[in-house]
Structures are given as structure tokens and as C-alpha cells.
C-alpha atoms as a PDB file:
ATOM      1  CA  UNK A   1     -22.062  32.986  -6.290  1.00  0.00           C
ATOM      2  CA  UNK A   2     -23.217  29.972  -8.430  1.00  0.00           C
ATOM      3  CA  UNK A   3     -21.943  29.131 -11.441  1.00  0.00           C
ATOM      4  CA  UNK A   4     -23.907  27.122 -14.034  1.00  0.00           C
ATOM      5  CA  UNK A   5     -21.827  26.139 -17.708  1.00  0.00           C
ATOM      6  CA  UNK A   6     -24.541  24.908 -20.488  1.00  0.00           C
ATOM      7  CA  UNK A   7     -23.051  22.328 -23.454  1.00  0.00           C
ATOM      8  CA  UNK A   8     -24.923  23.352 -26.390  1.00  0.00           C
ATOM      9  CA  UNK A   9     -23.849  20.550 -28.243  1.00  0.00           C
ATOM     10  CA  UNK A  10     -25.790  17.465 -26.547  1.00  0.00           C
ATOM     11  CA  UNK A  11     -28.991  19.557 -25.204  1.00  0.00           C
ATOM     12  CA  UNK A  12     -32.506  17.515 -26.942  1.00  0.00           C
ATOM     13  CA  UNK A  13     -32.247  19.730 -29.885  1.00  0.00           C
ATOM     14  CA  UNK A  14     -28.988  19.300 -31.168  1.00  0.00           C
ATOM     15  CA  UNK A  15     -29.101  15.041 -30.373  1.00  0.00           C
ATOM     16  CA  UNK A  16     -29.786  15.474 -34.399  1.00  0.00           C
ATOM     17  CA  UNK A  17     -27.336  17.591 -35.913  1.00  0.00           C
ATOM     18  CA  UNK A  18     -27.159  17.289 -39.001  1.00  0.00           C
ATOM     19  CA  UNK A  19     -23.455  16.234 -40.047  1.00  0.00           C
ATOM     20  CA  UNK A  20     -23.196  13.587 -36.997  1.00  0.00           C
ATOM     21  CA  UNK A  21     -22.352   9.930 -38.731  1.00  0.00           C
ATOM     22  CA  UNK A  22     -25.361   8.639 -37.637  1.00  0.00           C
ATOM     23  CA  UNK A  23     -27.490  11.340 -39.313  1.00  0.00           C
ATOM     24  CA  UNK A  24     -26.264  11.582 -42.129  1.00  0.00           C
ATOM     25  CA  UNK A  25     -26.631   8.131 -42.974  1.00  0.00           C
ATOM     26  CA  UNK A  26     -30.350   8.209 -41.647  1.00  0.00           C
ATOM     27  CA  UNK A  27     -31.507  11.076 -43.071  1.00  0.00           C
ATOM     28  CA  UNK A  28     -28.547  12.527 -45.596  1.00  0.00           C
ATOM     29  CA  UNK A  29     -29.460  10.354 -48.463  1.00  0.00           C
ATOM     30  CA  UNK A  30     -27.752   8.035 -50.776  1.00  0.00           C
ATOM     31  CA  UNK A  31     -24.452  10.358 -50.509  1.00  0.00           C
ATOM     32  CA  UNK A  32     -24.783  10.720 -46.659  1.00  0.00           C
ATOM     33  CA  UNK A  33     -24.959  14.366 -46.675  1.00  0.00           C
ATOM     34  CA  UNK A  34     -25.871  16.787 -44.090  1.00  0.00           C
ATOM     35  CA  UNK A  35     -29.224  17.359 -43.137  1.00  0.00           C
ATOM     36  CA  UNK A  36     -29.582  21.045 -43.300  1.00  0.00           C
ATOM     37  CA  UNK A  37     -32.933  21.325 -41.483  1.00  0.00           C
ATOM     38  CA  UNK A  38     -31.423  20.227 -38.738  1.00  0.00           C
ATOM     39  CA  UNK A  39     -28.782  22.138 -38.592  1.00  0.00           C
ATOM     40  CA  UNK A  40     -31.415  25.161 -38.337  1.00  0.00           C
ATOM     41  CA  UNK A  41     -33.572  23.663 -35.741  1.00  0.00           C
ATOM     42  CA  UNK A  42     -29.801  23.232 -33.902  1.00  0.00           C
ATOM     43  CA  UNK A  43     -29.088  26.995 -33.853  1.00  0.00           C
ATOM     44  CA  UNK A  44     -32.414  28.169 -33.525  1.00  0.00           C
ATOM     45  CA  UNK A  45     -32.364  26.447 -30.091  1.00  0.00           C
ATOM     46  CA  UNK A  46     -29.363  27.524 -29.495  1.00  0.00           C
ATOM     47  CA  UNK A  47     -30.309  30.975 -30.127  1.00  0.00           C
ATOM     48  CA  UNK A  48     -33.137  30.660 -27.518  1.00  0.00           C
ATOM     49  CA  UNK A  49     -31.607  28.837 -24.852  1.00  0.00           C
ATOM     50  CA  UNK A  50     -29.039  31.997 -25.246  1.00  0.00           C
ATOM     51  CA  UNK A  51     -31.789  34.223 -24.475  1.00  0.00           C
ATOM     52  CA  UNK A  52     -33.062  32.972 -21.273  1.00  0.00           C
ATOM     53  CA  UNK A  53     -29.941  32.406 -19.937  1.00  0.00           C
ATOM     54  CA  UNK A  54     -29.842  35.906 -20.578  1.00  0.00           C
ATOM     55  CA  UNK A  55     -33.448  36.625 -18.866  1.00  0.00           C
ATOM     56  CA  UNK A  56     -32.053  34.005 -16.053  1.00  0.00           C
ATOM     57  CA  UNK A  57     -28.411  35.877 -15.416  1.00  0.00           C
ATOM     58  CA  UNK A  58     -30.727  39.370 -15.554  1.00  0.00           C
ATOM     59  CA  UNK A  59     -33.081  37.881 -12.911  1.00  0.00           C
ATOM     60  CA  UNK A  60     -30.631  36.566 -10.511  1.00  0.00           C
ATOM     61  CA  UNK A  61     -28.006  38.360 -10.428  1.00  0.00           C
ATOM     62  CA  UNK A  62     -26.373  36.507  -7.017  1.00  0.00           C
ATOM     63  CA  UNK A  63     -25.845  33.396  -9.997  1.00  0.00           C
ATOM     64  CA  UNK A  64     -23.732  33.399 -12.919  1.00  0.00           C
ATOM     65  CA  UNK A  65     -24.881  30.847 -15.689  1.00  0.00           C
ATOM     66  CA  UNK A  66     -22.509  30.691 -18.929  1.00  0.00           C
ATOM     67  CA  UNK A  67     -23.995  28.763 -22.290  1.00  0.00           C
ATOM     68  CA  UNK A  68     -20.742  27.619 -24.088  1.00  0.00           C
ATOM     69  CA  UNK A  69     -21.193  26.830 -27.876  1.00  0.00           C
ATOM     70  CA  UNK A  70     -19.548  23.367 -28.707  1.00  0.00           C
ATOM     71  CA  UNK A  71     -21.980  23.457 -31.927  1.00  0.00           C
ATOM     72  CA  UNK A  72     -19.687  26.072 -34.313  1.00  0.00           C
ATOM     73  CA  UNK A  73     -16.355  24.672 -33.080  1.00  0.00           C
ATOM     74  CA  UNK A  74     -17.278  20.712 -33.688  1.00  0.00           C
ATOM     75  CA  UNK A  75     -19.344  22.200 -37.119  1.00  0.00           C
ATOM     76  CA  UNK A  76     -15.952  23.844 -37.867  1.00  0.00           C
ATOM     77  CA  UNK A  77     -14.074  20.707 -37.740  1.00  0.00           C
ATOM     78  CA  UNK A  78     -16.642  19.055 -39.274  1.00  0.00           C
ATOM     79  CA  UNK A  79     -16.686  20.997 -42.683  1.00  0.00           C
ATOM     80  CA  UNK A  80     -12.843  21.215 -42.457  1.00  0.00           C
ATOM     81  CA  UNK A  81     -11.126  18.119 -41.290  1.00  0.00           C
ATOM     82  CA  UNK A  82      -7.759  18.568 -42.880  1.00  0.00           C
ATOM     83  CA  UNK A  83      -6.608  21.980 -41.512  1.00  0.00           C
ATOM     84  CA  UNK A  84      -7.377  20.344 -38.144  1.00  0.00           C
ATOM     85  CA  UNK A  85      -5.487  17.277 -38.328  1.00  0.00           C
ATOM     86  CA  UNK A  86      -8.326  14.895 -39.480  1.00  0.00           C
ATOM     87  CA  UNK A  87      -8.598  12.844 -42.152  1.00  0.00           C
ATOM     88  CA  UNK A  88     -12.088  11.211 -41.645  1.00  0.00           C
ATOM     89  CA  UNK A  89     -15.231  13.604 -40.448  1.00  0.00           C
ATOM     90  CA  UNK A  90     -18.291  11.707 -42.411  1.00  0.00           C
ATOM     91  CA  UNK A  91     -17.932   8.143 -40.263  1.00  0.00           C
ATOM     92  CA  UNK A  92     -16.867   7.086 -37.088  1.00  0.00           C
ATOM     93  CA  UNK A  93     -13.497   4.991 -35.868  1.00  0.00           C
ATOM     94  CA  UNK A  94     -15.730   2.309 -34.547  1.00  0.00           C
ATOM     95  CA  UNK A  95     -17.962  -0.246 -36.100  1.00  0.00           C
ATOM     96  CA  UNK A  96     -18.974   0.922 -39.550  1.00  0.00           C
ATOM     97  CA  UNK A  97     -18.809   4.200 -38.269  1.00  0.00           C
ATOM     98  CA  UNK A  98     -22.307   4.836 -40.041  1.00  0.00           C
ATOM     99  CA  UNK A  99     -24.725   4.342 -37.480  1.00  0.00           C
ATOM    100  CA  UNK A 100     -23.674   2.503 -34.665  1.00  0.00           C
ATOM    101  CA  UNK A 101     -23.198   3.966 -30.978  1.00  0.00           C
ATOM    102  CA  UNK A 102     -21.123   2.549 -28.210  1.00  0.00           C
ATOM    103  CA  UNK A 103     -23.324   0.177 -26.668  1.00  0.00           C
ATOM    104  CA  UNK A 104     -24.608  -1.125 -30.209  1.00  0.00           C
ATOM    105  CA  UNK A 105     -21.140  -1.852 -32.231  1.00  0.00           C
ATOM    106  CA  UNK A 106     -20.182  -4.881 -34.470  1.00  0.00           C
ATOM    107  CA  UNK A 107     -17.539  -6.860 -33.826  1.00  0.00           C
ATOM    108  CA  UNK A 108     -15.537  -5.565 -36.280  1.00  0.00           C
ATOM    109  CA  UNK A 109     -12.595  -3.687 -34.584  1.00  0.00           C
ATOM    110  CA  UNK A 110     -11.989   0.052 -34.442  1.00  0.00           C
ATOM    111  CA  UNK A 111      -9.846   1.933 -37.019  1.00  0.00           C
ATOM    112  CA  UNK A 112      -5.946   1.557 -36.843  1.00  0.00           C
ATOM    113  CA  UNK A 113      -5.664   5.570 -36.043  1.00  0.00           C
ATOM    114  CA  UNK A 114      -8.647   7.539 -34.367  1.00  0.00           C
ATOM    115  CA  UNK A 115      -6.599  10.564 -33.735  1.00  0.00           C
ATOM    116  CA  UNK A 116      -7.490  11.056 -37.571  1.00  0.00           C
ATOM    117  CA  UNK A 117     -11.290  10.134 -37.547  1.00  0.00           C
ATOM    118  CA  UNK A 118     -13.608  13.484 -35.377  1.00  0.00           C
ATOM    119  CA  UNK A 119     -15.993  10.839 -34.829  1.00  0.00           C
ATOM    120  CA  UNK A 120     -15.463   7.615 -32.497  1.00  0.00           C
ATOM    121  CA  UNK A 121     -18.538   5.996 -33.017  1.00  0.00           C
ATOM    122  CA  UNK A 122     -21.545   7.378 -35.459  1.00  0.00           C
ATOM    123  CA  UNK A 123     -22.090  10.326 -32.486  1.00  0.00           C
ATOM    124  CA  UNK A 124     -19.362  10.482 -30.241  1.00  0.00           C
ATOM    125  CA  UNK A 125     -16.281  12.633 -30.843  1.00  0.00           C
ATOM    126  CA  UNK A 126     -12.917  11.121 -30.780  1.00  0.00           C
ATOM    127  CA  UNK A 127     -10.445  11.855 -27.801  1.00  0.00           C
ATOM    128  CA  UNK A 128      -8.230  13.659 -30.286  1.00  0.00           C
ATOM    129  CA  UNK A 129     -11.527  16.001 -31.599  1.00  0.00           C
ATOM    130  CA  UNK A 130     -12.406  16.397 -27.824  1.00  0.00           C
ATOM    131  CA  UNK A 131      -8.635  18.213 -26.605  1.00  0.00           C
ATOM    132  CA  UNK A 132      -9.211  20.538 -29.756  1.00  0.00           C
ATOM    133  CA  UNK A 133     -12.605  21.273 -28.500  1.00  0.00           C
ATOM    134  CA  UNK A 134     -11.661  22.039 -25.001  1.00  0.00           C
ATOM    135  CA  UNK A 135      -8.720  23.745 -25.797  1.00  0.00           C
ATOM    136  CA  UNK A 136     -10.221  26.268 -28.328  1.00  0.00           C
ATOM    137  CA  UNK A 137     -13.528  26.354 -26.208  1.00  0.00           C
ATOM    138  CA  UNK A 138     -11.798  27.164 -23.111  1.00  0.00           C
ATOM    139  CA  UNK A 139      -9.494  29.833 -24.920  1.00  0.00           C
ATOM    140  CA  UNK A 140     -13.015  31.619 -26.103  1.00  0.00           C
ATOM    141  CA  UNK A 141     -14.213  31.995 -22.696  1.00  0.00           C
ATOM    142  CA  UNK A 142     -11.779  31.967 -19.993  1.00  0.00           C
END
């Protein structure tokens, strides 16, 4: 039997969520907020992609495919840093932590603690947001 696992968090249509660093300094205004339209276009796909899995699974029944939502646990940590051990959820560790990515950062150097920031960069998760991730994503489904 196959197995195929689905990341809902970096599929095309979530590459904008709306609370990301990066977003909400490009589109959140002068007070960085979320975008909520894009938070709807996120679980709307989300929502779909759950459907033909479903369609897929019912077809062939010789595969198993599993879609596992990072979206609500990272939004979750997002919306409520402190109860999770963060301090920082609206900027990344790195750069500015506004809008810059990995390959594109300034040379100013990271923050003294990223085990308190969700966000590395303006859209990568830290290491410390990642183990929370895994661990609660992997006690939801296995």
C-alpha cells in the first residue's frame, strides 16, 4: 500500500497566508495586520484539496493518501504566542523580520533568542515553532 502525507501549509494557496511576516507587512497596512482574505482563500483550498483526497482515497483504495493541516496549528500559535512559549509572532528572528526571506537578508544579525520569535525569517517558522508543530501534528494523527 502507498502512502501519500499532504502539508497544507506551503501548497500555492496558502504561500499567502495572511498573518505570515511578510504579508502582513505587504498587504496588512500601516499596523501590519492580517490579511483576512487570505486567510479565506487559505481554507477554502484547504477545504477542496480535502475533498479530492477524499474522491482519490475512494477511487484507489490499494493507496492511502493523508492531508495533514499545519494551517490551524501554526494559525493557533500565531494568534496566541504567549501560552506557547513565544514572545514575537508579527516579525521574524532574521533581518528585519518584515519582509525578508533566507536568501534575501540584511546584514544585520539575527535576534539574540529565536526560540521566542514563531517566525525565522518573514515566512519561515523557527526551529522552536517547528518541534511544537510536529509534536502536536503528529499527536492528531498518529
Amino acid at each position: 500500500m502507498a502512502m501519500w502525507v499532504l502539508n497544507t501549509h506551503y501548497t500555492e494557496s496558502n504561500l499567502k497566508e495572511s498573518c505570515l511576516p511578510s504579508q502582513r507587512t505587504l498587504a496588512g497596512g500601516i499596523e501590519r495586520k492580517c490579511v483576512e482574505q487570505y486567510n479565506q482563500a487559505a481554507i477554502m483550498f484547504n477545504s477542496k484539496l480535502s475533498s479530492v483526497i477524499d474522491t482519490f482515497s475512494d477511487k484507489h483504495a490499494d493507496a492511502q493518501a493523508v492531508v495533514i493541516d499545519i494551517y490551524n496549528p501554526l494559525m493557533e500559535l500565531i494568534q496566541n504566542p504567549v501560552p506557547n512559549g513565544f514572545t514575537v509572532a508579527d516579525k521574524g528572528c532574521c533581518g528585519t523580520g518584515e519582509l525578508e526571506v533566507v536568501s534575501l537578508l540584511s546584514a544585520k544579525p539575527p535576534c539574540s533568542d529565536a526560540s521566542k520569535y514563531v517566525f525565522g525569517d518573514s515566512f519561515h517558522p523557527t526551529q522552536a515553532t517547528y518541534q511544537l508543530l510536529v509534536s502536536r501534528i503528529f499527536g492528531g494523527y498518529f
